[in-house]
Protein backbone atom coordinates (compact mmCIF):
# COMPACT_ATOMS: atom_id res chain seq x y z
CA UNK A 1 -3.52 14.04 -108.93
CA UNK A 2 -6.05 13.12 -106.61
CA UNK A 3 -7.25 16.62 -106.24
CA UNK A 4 -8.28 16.43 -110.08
CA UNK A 5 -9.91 12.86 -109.73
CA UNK A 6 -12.08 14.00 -106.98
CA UNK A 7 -15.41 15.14 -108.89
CA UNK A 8 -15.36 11.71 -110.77
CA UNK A 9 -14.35 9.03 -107.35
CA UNK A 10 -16.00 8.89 -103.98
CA UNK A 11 -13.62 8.21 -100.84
CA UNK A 12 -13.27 4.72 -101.32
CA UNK A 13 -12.27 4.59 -104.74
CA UNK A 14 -9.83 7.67 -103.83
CA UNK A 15 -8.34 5.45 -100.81
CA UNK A 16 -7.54 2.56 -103.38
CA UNK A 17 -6.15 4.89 -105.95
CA UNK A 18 -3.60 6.47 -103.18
CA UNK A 19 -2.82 2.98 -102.19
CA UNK A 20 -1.94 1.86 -105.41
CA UNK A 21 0.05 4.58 -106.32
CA UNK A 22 2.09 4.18 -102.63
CA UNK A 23 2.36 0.91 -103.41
CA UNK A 24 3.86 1.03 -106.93
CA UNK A 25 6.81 3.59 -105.97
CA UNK A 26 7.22 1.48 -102.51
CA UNK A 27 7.94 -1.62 -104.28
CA UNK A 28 9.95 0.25 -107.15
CA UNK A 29 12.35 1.96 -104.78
CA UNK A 30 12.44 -1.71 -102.96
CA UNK A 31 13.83 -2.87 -106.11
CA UNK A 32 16.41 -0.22 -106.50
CA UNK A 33 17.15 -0.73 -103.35
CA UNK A 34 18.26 -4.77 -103.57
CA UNK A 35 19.77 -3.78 -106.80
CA UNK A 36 22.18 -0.98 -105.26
CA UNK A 37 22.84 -3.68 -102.33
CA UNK A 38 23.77 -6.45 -104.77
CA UNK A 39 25.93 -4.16 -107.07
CA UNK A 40 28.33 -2.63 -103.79
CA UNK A 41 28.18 -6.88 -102.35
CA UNK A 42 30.03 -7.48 -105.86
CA UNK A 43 32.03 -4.70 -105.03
CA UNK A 44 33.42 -5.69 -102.17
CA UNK A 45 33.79 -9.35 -103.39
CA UNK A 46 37.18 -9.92 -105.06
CA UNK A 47 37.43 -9.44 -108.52
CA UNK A 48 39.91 -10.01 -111.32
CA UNK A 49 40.16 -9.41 -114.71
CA UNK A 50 43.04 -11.63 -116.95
CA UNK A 51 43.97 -11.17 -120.34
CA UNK A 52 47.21 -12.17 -122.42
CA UNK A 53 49.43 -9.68 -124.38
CA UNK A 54 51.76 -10.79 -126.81
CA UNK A 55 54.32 -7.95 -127.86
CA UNK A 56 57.52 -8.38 -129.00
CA UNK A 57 60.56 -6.11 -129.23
CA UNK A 58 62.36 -6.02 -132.07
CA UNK A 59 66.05 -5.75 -132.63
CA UNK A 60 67.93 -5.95 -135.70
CA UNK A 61 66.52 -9.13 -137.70
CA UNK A 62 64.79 -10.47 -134.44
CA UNK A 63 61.34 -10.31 -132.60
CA UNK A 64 62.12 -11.50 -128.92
CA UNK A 65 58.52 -12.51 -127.46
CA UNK A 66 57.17 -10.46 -124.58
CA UNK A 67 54.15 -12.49 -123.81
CA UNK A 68 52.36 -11.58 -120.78
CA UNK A 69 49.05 -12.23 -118.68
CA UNK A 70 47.85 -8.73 -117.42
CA UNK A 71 45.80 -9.46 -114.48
CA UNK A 72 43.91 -6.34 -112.49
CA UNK A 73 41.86 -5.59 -109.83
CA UNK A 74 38.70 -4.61 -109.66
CA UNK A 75 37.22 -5.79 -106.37
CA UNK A 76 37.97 -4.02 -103.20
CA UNK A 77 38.26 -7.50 -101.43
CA UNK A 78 42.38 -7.73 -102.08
CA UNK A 79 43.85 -11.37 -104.07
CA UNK A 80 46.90 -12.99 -104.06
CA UNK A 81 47.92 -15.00 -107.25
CA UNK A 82 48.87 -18.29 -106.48
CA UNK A 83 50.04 -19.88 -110.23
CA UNK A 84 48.65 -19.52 -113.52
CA UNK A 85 46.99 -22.86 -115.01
CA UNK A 86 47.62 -23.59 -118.61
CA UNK A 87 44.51 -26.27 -120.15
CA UNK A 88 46.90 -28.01 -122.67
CA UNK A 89 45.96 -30.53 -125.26
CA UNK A 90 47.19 -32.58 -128.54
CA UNK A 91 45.95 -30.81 -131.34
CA UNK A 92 45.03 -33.78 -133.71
CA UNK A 93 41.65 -35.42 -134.06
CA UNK A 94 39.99 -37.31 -131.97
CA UNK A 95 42.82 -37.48 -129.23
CA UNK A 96 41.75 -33.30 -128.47
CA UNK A 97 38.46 -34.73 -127.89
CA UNK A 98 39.57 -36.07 -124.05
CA UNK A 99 41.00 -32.87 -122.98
CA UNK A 100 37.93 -31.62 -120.81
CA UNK A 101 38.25 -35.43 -119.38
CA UNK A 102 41.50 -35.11 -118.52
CA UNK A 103 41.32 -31.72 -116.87
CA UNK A 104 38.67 -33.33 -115.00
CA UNK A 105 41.15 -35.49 -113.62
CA UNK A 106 43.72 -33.23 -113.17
CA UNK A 107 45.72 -34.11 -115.93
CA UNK A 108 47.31 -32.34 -119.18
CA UNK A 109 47.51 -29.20 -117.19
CA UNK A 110 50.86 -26.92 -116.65
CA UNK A 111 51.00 -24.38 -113.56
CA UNK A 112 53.48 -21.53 -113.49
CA UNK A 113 54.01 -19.86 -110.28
CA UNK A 114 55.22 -16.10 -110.13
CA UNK A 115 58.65 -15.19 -109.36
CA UNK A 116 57.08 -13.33 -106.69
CA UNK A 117 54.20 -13.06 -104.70
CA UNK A 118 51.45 -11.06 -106.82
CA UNK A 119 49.23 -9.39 -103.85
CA UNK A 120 46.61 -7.20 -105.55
CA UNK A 121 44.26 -4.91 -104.10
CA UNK A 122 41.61 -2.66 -106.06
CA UNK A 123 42.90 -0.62 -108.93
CA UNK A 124 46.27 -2.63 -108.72
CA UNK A 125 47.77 -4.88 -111.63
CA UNK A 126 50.35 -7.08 -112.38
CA UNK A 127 52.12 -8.24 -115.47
CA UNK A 128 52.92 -12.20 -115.53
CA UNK A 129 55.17 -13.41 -118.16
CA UNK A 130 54.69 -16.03 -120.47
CA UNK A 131 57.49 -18.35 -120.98
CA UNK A 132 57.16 -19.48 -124.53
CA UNK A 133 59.86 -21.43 -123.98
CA UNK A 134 58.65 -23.55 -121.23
CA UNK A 135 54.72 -23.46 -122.26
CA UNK A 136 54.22 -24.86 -125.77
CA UNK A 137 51.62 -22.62 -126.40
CA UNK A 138 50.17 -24.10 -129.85
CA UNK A 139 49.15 -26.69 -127.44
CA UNK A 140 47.19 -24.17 -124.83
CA UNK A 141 43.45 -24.04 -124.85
CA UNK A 142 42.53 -22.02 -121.86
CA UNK A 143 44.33 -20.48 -119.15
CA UNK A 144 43.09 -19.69 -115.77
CA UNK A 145 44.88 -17.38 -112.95
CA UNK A 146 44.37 -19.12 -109.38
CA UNK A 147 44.44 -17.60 -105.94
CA UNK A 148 45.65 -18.87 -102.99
CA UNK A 149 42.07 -19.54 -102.14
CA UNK A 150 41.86 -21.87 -105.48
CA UNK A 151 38.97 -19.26 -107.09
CA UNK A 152 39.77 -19.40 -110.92
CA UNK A 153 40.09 -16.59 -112.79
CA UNK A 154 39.73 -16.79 -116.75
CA UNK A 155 42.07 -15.05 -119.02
CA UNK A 156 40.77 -13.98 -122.24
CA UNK A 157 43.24 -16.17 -125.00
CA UNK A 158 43.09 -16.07 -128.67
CA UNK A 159 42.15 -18.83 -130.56
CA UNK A 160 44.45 -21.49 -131.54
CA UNK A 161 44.36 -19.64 -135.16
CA UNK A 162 44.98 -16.58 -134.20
CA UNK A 163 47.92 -17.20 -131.67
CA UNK A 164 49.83 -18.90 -134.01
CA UNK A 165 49.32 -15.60 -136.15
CA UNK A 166 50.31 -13.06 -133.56
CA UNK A 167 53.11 -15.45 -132.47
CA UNK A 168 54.60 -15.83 -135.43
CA UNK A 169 57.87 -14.27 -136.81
CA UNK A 170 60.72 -16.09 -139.31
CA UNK A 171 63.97 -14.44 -140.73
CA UNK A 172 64.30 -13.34 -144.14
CA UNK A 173 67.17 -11.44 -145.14
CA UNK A 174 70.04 -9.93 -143.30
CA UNK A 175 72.85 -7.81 -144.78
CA UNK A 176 75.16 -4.94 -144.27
CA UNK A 177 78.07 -2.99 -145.81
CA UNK A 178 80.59 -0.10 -145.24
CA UNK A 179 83.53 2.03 -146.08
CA UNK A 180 84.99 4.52 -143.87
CA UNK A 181 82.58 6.81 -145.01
CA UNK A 182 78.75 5.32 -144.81
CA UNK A 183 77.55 1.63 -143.52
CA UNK A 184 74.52 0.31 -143.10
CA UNK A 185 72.41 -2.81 -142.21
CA UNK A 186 69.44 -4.28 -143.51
CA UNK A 187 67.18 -7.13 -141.79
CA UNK A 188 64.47 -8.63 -143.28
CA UNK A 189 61.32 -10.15 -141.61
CA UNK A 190 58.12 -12.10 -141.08
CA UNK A 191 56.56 -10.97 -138.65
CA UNK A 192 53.05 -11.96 -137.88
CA UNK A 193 51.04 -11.47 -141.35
CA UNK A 194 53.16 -9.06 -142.60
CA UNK A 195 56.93 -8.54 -144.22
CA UNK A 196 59.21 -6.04 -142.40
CA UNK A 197 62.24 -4.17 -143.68
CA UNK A 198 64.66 -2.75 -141.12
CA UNK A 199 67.27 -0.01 -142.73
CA UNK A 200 69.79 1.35 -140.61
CA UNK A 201 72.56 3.92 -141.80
CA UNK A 202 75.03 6.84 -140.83
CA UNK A 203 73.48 10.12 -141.19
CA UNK A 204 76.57 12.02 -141.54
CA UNK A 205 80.09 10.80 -143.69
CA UNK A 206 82.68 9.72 -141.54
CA UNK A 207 80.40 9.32 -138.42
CA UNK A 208 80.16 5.59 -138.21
CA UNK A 209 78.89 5.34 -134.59
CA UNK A 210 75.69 7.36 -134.89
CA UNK A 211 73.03 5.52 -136.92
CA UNK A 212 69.05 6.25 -138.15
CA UNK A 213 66.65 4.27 -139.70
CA UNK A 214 63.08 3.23 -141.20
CA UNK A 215 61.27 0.24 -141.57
CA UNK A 216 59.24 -0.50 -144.25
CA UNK A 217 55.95 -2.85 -144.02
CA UNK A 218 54.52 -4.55 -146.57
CA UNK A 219 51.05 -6.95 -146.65
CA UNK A 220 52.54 -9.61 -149.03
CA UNK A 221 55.49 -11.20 -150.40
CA UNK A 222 55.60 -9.81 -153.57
CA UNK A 223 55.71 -5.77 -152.15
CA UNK A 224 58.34 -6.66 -150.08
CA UNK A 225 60.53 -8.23 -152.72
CA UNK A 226 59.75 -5.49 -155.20
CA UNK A 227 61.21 -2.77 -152.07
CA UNK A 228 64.12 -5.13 -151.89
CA UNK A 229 65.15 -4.86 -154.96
CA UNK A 230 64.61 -1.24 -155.59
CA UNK A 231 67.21 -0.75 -152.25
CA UNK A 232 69.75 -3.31 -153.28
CA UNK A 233 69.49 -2.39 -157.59
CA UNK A 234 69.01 1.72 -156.78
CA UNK A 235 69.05 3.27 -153.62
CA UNK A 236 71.67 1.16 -151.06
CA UNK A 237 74.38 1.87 -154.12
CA UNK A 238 73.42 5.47 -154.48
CA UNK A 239 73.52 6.07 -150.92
CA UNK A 240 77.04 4.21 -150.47
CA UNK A 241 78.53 5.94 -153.74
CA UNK A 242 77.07 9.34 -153.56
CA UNK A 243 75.90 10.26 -150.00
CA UNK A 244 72.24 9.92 -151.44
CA UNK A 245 69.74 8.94 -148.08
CA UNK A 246 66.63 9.43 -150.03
CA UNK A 247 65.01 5.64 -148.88
């Protein structure tokens, strides 16, 4: 480049030019350089990310909660999990209004240990379980996940809305029915913001033992009590009269 600026710049002017083109790429690979120091220092801090699951596994007219707190890894420096801090609060206006006052103080909050020491190093996770049972989780607001060095760690929570949507799950229906040829059961649900039908049956006459099924969801009320009727009017009879398993 300076080659071609020659004819038009005497020495000088070529000196400063150099310079300032030096100088621009020094300070530019400076930069890079304090930014490639700073990302491997977070590196090697420790690092954790939290976040709650709430599954549930179903069996016959029942969702038993499996409600966990996933918490990984992603620092090199290696953590061990001390308890997990649940922010609780009354829900009704203006008493919610103290809760960052009383956390503050150390009060209205609820810490679960592990049933066993959680020692995480990078790439490493652990599941936690939630205790619905013994955390009244409509009144949660935040969680954290503490080490033993007292760091905090948030875990990403659903809204107060949204858990009791995910959370939710109420009986509907339960029924079953057999001669020595065919059975079957049917369970009923609400689970979450949807209706669930669970139909179990023999596949083959006279084998009682073995049973298939389907379940059939539905995204209101009505579409689940239109099914219901179909199987208990048409297709439950059919099948336990003829042999018909056309659900």
């Amino acid at each position: 480049m300076i080659e071609l600026l020659e004819p038009m710049l005497g020495s000088t002017d070529q000196l400063a030019l150099w310079g300032a083109i030096t100088g621009s790429i020094g300070t530019t690979t400076g930069i890079l350089s304090l930014y490639l120091r700073y990302k491997q220092q977070k590196r090697d801090q420790a690092n954790l990310t939290c976040e709650a699951v709430f599954d549930h596994e179903f069996y016959q007219n029942s969702a038993k909660p499996r409600y966990h707190i996933t918490v990984r890894s992603v620092g090199r420096r290696p953590v061990t999990v001390d308890h997990v801090q649940y922010r609780m609060g009354p829900l009704e206006f203006p008493k919610r209004l103290q809760r960052w006052y009383k956390w503050q103080k150390k009060e209205w909050l609820h810490a679960v240990e592990p049933s066993t020491v959680a020692n995480l190093t990078e790439g490493t996770k652990v599941k936690l379980p939630i205790d619905p049972q013994r955390v009244g989780l409509k009144y949660v607001y935040k969680v954290k996940v503490v080490d033993q060095t007292g760091r905090m760690w948030p875990v990403v929570w659903p809204s107060q809305k949204r858990l009791s949507t995910i959370t939710h799950h109420k009986s509907l229906d339960d029924q079953s029915d057999g001669n020595t040829k065919r059975k079957y059961t049917l369970h009923g649900m609400e689970f979450q913001d949807k209706f669930r039908l669970m139909l179990l049956w023999n596949p083959e006459d006279g084998k009682l033992n073995s049973m298939t099924g389907r379940t059939f969801t539905f995204d209101s009320m009505k579409k689940y009590s239109e099914k219901l009727a179909r199987l208990n009017d048409v297709e439950i009879p059919s099948f336990m009269n003829d042999g018909n398993r056309d659900f």
